[in-house]
Protein backbone atom coordinates (compact mmCIF):
# COMPACT_ATOMS: atom_id res chain seq x y z
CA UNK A 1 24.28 8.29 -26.09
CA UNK A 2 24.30 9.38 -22.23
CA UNK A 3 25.39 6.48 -20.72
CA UNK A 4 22.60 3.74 -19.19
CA UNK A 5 20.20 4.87 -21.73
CA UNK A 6 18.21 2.42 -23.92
CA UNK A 7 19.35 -0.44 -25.34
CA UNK A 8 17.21 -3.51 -23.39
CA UNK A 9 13.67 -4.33 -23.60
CA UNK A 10 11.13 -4.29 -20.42
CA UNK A 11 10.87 -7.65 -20.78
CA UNK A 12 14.64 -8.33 -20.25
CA UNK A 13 15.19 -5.72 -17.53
CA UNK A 14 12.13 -6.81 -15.48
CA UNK A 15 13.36 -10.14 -15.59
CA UNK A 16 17.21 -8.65 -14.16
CA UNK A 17 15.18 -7.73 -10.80
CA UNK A 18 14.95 -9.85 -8.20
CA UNK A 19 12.54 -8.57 -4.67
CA UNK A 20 14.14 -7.10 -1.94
CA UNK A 21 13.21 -8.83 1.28
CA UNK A 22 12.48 -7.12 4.48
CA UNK A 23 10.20 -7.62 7.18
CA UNK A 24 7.06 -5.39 7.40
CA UNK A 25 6.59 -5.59 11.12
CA UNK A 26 9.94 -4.13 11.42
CA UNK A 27 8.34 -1.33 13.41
CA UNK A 28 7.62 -3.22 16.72
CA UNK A 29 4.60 -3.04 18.94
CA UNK A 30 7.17 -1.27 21.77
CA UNK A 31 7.72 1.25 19.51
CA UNK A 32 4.01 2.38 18.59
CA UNK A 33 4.02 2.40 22.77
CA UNK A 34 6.33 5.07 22.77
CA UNK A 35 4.90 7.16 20.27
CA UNK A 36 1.88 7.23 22.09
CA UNK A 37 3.63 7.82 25.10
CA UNK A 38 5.63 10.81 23.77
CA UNK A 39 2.12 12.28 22.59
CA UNK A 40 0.36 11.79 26.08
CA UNK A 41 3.45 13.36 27.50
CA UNK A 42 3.18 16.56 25.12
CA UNK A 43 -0.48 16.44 25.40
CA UNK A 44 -0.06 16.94 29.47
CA UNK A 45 1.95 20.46 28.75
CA UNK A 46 -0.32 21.55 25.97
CA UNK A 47 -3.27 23.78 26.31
CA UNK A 48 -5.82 20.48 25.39
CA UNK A 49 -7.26 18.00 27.13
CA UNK A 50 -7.92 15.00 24.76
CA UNK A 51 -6.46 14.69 20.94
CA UNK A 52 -8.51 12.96 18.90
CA UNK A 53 -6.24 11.25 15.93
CA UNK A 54 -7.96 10.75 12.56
CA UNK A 55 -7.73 7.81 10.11
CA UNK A 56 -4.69 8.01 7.66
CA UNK A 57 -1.50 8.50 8.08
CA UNK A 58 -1.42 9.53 11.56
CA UNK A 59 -3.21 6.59 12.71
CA UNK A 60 -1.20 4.61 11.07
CA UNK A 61 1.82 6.33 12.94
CA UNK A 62 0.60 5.96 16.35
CA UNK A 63 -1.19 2.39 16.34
CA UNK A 64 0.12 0.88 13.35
CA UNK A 65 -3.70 0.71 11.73
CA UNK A 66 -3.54 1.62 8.04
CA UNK A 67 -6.95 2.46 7.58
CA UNK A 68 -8.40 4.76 4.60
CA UNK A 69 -10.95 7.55 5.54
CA UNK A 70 -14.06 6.91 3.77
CA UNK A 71 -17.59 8.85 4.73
CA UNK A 72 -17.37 6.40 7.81
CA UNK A 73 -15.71 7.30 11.20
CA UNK A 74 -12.55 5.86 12.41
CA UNK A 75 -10.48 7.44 14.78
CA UNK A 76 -8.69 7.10 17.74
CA UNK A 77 -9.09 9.30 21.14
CA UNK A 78 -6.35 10.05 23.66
CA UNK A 79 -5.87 10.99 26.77
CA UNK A 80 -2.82 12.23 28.91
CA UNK A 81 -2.61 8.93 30.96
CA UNK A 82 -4.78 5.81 30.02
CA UNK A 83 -5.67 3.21 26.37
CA UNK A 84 -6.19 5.06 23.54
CA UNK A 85 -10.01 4.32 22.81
CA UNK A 86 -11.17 3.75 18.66
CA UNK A 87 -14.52 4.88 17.27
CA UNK A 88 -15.32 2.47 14.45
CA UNK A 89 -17.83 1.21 12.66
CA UNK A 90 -19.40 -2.19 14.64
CA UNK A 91 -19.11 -4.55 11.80
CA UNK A 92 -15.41 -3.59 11.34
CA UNK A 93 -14.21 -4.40 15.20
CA UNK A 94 -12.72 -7.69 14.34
CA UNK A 95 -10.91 -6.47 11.61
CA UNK A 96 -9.86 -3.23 13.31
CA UNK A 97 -8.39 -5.61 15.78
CA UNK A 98 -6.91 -8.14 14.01
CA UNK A 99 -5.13 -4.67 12.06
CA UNK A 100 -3.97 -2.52 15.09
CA UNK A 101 -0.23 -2.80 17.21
CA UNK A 102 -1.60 -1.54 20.48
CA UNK A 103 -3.85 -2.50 23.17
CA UNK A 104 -6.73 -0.14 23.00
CA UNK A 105 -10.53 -0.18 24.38
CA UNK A 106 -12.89 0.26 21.10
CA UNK A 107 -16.54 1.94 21.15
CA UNK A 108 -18.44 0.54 18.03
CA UNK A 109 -21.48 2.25 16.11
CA UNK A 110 -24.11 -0.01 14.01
CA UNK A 111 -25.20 2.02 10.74
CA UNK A 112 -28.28 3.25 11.85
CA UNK A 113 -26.44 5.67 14.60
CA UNK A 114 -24.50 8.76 14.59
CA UNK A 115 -21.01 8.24 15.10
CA UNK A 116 -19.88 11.78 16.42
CA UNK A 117 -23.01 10.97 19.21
CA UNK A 118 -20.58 8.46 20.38
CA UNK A 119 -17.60 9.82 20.15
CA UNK A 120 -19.44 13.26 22.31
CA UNK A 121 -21.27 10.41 24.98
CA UNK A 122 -16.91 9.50 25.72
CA UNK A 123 -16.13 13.06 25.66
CA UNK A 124 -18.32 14.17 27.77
CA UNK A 125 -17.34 10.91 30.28
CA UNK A 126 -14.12 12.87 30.67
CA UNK A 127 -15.24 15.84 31.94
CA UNK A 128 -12.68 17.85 29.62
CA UNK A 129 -12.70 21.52 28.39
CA UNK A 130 -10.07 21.24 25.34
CA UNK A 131 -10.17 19.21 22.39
CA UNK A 132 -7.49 18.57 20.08
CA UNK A 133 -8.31 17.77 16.75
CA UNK A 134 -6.48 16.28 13.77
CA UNK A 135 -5.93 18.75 11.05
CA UNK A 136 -6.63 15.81 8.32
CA UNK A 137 -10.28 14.70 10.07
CA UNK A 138 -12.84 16.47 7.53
CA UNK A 139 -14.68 18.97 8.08
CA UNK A 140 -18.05 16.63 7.81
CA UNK A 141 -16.73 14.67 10.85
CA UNK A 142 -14.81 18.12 12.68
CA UNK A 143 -18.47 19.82 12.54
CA UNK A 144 -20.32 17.39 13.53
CA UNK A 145 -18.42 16.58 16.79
CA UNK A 146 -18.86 20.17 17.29
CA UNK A 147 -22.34 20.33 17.56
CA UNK A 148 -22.01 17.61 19.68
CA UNK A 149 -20.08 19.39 22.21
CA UNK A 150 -20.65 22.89 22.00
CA UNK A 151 -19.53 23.72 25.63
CA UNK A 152 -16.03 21.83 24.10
CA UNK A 153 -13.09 24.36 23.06
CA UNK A 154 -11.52 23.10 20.11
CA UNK A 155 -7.50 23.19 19.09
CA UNK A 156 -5.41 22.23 15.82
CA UNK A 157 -3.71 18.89 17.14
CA UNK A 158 -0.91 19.94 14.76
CA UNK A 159 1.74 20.86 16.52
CA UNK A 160 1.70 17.46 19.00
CA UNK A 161 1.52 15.21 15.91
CA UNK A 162 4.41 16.80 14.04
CA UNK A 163 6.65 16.82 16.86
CA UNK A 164 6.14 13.05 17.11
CA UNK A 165 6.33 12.38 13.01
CA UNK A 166 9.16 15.24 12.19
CA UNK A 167 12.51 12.77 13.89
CA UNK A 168 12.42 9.49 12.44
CA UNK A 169 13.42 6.39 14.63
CA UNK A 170 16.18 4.16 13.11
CA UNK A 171 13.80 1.74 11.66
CA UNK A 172 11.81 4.43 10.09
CA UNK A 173 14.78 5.30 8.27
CA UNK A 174 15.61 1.62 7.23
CA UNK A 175 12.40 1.63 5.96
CA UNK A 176 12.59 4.35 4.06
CA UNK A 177 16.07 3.82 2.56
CA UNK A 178 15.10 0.35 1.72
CA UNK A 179 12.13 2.20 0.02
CA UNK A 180 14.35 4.42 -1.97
CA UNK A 181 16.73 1.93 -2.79
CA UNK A 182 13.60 -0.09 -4.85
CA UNK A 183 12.79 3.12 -6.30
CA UNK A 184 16.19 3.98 -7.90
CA UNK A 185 16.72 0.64 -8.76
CA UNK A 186 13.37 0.95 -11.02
CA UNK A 187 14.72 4.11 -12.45
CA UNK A 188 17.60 2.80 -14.20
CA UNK A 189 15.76 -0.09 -15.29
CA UNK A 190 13.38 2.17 -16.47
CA UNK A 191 16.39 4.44 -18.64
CA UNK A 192 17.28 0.98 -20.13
CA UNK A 193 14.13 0.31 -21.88
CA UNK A 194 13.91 3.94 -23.70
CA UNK A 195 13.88 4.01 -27.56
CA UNK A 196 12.82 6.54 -30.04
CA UNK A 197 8.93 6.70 -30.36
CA UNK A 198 8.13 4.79 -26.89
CA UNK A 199 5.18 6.46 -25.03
CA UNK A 200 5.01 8.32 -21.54
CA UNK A 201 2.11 5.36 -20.81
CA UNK A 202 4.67 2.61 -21.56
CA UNK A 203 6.73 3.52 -19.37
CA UNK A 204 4.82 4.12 -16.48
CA UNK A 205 3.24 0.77 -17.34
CA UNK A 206 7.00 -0.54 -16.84
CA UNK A 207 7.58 1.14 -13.48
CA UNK A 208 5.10 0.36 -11.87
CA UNK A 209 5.25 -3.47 -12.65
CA UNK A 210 9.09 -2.99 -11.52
CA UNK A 211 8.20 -1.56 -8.52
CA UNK A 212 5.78 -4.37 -8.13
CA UNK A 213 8.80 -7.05 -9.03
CA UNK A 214 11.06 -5.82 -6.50
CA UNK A 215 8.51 -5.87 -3.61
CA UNK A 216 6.74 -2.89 -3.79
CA UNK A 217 2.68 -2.91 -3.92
CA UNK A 218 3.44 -0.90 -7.36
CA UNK A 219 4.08 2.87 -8.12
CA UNK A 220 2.47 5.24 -5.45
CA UNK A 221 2.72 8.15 -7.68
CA UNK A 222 4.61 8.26 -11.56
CA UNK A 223 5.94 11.11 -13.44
CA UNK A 224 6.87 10.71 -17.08
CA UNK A 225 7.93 13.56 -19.27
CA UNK A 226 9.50 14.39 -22.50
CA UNK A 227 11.00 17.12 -24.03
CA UNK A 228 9.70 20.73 -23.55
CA UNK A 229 7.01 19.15 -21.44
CA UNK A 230 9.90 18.66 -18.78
CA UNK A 231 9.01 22.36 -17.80
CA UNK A 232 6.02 21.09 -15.99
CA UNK A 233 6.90 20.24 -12.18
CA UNK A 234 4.03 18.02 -12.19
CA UNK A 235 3.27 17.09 -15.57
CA UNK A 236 0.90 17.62 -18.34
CA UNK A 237 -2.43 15.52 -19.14
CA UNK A 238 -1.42 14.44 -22.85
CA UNK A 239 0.31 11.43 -24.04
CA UNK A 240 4.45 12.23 -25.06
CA UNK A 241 6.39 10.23 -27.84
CA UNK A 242 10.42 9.81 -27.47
CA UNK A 243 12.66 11.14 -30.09
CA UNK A 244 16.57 12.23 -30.15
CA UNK A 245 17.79 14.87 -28.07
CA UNK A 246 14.65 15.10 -25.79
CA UNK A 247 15.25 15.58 -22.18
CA UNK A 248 13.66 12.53 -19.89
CA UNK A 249 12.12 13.23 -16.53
CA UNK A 250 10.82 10.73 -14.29
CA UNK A 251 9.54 11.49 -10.89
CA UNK A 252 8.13 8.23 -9.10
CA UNK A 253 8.17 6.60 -5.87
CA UNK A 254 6.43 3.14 -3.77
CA UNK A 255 5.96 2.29 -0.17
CA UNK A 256 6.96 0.04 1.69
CA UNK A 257 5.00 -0.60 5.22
CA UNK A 258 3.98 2.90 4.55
CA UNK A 259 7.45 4.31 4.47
CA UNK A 260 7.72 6.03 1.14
CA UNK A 261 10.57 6.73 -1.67
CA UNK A 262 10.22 9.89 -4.05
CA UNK A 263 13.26 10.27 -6.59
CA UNK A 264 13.32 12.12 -9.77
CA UNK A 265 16.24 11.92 -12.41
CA UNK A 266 16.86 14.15 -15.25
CA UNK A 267 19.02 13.72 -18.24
CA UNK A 268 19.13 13.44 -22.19
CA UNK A 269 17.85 10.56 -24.91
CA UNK A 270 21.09 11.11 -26.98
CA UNK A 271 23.60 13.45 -26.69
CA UNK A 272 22.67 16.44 -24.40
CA UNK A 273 23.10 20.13 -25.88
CA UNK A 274 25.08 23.13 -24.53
CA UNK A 275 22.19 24.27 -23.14
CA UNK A 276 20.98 21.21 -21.96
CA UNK A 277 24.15 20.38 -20.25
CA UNK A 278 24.31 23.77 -18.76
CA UNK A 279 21.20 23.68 -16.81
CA UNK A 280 21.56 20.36 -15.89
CA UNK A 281 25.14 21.17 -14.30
CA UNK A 282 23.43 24.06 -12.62
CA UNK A 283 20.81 21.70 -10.88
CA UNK A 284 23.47 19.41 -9.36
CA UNK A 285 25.20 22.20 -8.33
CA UNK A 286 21.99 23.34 -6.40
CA UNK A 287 21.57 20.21 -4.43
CA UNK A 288 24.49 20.32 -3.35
CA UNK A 289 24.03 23.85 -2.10
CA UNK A 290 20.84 22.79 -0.26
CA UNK A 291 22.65 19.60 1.33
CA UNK A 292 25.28 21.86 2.60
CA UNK A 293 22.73 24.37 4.03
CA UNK A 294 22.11 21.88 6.24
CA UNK A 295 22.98 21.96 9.43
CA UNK A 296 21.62 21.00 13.01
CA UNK A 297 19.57 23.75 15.01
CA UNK A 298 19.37 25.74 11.56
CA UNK A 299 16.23 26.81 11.06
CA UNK A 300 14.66 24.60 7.79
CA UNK A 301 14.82 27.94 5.50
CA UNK A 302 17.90 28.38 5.45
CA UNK A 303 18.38 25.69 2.82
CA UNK A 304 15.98 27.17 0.70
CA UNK A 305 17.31 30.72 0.85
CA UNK A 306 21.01 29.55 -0.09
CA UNK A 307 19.45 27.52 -3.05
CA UNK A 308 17.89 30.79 -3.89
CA UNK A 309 20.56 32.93 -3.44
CA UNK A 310 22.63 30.28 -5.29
CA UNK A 311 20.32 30.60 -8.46
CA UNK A 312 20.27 34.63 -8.57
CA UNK A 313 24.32 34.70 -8.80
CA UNK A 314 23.51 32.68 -11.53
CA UNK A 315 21.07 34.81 -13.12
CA UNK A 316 17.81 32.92 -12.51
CA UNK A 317 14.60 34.17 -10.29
CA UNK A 318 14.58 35.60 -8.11
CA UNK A 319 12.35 34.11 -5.70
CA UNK A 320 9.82 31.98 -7.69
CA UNK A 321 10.42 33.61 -10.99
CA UNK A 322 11.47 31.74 -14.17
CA UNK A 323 13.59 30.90 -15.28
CA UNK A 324 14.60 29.46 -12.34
CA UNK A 325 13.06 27.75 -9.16
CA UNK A 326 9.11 27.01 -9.29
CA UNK A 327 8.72 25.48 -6.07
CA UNK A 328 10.22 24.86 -2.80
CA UNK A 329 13.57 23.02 -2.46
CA UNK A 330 12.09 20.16 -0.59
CA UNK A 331 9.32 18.44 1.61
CA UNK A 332 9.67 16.00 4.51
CA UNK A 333 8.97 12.14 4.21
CA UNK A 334 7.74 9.73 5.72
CA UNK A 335 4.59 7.78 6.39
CA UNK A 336 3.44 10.88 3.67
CA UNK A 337 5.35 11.70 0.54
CA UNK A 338 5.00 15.38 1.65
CA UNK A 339 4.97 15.77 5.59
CA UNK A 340 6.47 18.32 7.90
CA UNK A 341 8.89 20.22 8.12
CA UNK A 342 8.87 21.46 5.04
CA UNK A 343 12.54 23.21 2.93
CA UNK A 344 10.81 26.68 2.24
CA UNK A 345 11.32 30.74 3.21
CA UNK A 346 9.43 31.05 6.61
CA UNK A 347 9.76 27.45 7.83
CA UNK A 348 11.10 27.59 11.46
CA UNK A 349 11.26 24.39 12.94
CA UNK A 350 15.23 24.07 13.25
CA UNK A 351 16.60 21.13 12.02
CA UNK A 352 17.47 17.96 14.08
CA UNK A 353 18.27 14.44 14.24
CA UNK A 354 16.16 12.07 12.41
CA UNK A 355 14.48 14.76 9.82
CA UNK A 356 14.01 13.58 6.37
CA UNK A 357 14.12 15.38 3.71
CA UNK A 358 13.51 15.53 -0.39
CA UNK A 359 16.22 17.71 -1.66
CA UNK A 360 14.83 19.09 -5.32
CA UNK A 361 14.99 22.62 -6.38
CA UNK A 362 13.71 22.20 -9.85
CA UNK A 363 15.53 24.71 -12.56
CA UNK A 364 12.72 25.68 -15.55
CA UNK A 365 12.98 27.62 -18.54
CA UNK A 366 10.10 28.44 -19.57
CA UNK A 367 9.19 27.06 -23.72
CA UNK A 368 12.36 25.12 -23.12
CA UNK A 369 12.95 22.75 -20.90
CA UNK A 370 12.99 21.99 -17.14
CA UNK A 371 15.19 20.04 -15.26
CA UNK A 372 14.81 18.49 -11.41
CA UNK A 373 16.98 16.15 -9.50
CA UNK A 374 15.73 15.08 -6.34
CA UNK A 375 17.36 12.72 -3.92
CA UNK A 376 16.39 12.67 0.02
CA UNK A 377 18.60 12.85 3.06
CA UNK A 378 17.98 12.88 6.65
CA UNK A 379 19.94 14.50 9.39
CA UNK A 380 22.38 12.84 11.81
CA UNK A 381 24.42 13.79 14.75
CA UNK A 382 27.32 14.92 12.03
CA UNK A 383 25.43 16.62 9.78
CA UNK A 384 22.86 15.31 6.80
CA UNK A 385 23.75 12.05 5.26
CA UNK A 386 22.07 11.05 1.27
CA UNK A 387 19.24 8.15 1.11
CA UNK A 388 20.89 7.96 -2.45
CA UNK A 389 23.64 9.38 -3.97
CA UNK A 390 23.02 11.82 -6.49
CA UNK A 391 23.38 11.43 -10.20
CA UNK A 392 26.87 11.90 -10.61
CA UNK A 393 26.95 13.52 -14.41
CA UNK A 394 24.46 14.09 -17.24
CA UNK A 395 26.54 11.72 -19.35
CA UNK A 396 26.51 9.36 -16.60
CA UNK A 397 23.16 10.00 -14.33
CA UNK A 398 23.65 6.51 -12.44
CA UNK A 399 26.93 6.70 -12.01
């Protein structure tokens, strides 16, 4: 039996974990200052006048607000120099308040009125030609401003956001390393509890209330497969049953103040085949590959082309074709599971200081089996450093 596999209960391992203290409001008000700071200052040299930041994640980012987008308007507009001003809903003010990190000057709207009128009436106070917009404000709200301002040219507010999210501050990245370190925690608890004929459900069920016992508001996302449905990068929609021999992957992750984790682990209910072992060797091998591609002022596809290259000198691909690589070899992290930059052929931002990364170029044979290992790492002024060390054998995934 592969080593840290089965042999407890749920019951008995959820009762081993004990929650991981750390303060929420570990990203300061100071520091939500200079975000918005650094965005006024790339707004001045940009071809726009005002950005307008929707509700989300990038909200969240720039005045701490964690607010969900619903068919009601929330968002935040900015100017080179000056408060940031909120459009919200009147009967949410005090709680929109009592929620944000910055000092900012808030126009309300009561039910009954249009809330991109409002948002045009402060436009048009500014006299401005270019508006910025953020990609993730719908298109019902995008259009709508539109027609409110049609003498208003309007830009992608991309590239100023991402070059604020894309390098991580220091207590971004104890955020998300405490985040991670739940998260693999919960995945060895979670190998512990496996037994012939337990259910994909159960343990989900499990990892989620683990996440939950070791601070976490519960699993953001879970992943549970078994045996030849491994092959699915994503998953399938039917219920699985454990038996001998089956391979196990589990791709989960939680948040913690908004900083997420996103591992995946990969290895064998029993005692792993030739085959299995093979592949499985194959995808260590790979992300190491990818974690040596990296290097500062590299563009971010290069790691992805030497994991590619990698797998055609071993006879898989190329490109996208299987057997071999489905999917990129990794996404950036964050505030969002999947942010910029991104660990794919045509990405060009070149890497720096403070980018995080998921490092997970999947191997799948198709009718067989499919195998991913993903661990994250962010880059420092010596080169990329691990979130959390890799599974070290299939024998002994944990170490």
């Amino acid at each position: 039996m592969t080593q840290g596999i089965g042999g407890s209960s749920a019951e008995e391992q959820l009762s081993l974990l004990q929650e991981r203290g750390l303060p929420v409001d570990i990203i300061q008000p100071q520091e939500y200052v200079d975000r918005l700071t650094k965005a006024q200052s790339l707004l001045q040299t940009s071809d726009s006048d005002v950005l307008i930041i929707n509700a989300g994640d990038n909200l969240r980012y720039f005045s701490g607000l964690a607010w969900t987008t619903t068919e009601r308007l929330v968002c935040m507009v900015l100017r080179p120099q000056g408060s940031p001003v909120f459009i919200c809903p009147a009967f949410e003010k005090d709680t929109l308040l009592a929620s944000v990190s910055i000092e900012a000057d808030i126009v309300v709207w009561e039910e009954h009125e249009d809330p991109h009128c409002k948002l045009a009436d402060l436009v048009n106070e500014y006299s401005i030609l270019t508006l910025a917009i953020d990609p993730l404000l719908a298109f019902t709200h995008a259009n709508q401003i539109k027609k409110q301002l049609k003498d208003v040219h309007f830009n992608d507010a991309t590239d100023i956001i991402d070059a604020c999210r894309m390098c991580k501050s220091d207590n971004e990245i104890a955020l998300l390393q405490h985040a991670k370190n739940i998260t693999l925690e919960v995945h060895k608890a979670a190998a512990a509890i496996l037994k012939p004929g337990i259910s994909t459900a159960e343990v989900k069920q499990f990892i989620d209330a683990a996440h939950k016992k070791l601070g976490g508001s519960g699993s953001t996302f879970c992943i549970v497969l078994f045996g030849e449905a491994t092959m699915y990068p994503h998953g399938v929609p039917h219920e699985q049953y454990l038996k001998e021999g089956d391979l196990v992957l589990i791709d989960t992750g939680c948040r913690i103040a908004g900083y997420n984790s996103d591992i995946t682990r990969t290895y064998v209910f029993g005692e792993p085949s030739e085959e299995q072992r093979h592949y499985w060797e194959l995808e260590k091998e790979a992300q190491s590959v990818a974690f040596n591609a990296a290097k500062l002022g590299e563009p971010c596809e290069v790691v992805d082309n030497a994991v590619r290259e990698f797998f055609v000198a071993k006879g898989l691909g190329p490109e996208y074709q299987l057997p071999g690589c489905p999917h990129r070899t990794g996404h950036g992290i964050g505030l969002s599971i999947h942010e910029s930059p991104y660990l794919v052929k045509g990405e060009k931002t070149p890497l720096a200081v403070g980018m995080c990364f998921s490092n997970e170029p999947m191997i799948v044979v198709p009718g067989k089996l499919g195998i991913r290992l993903e661990d994250h790492f962010y880059m420092t002024a010596d080169g990329p450093k691990w979130f959390t060390e890799p599974s070290l054998s299939i024998d002994k995934p944990f170490g």
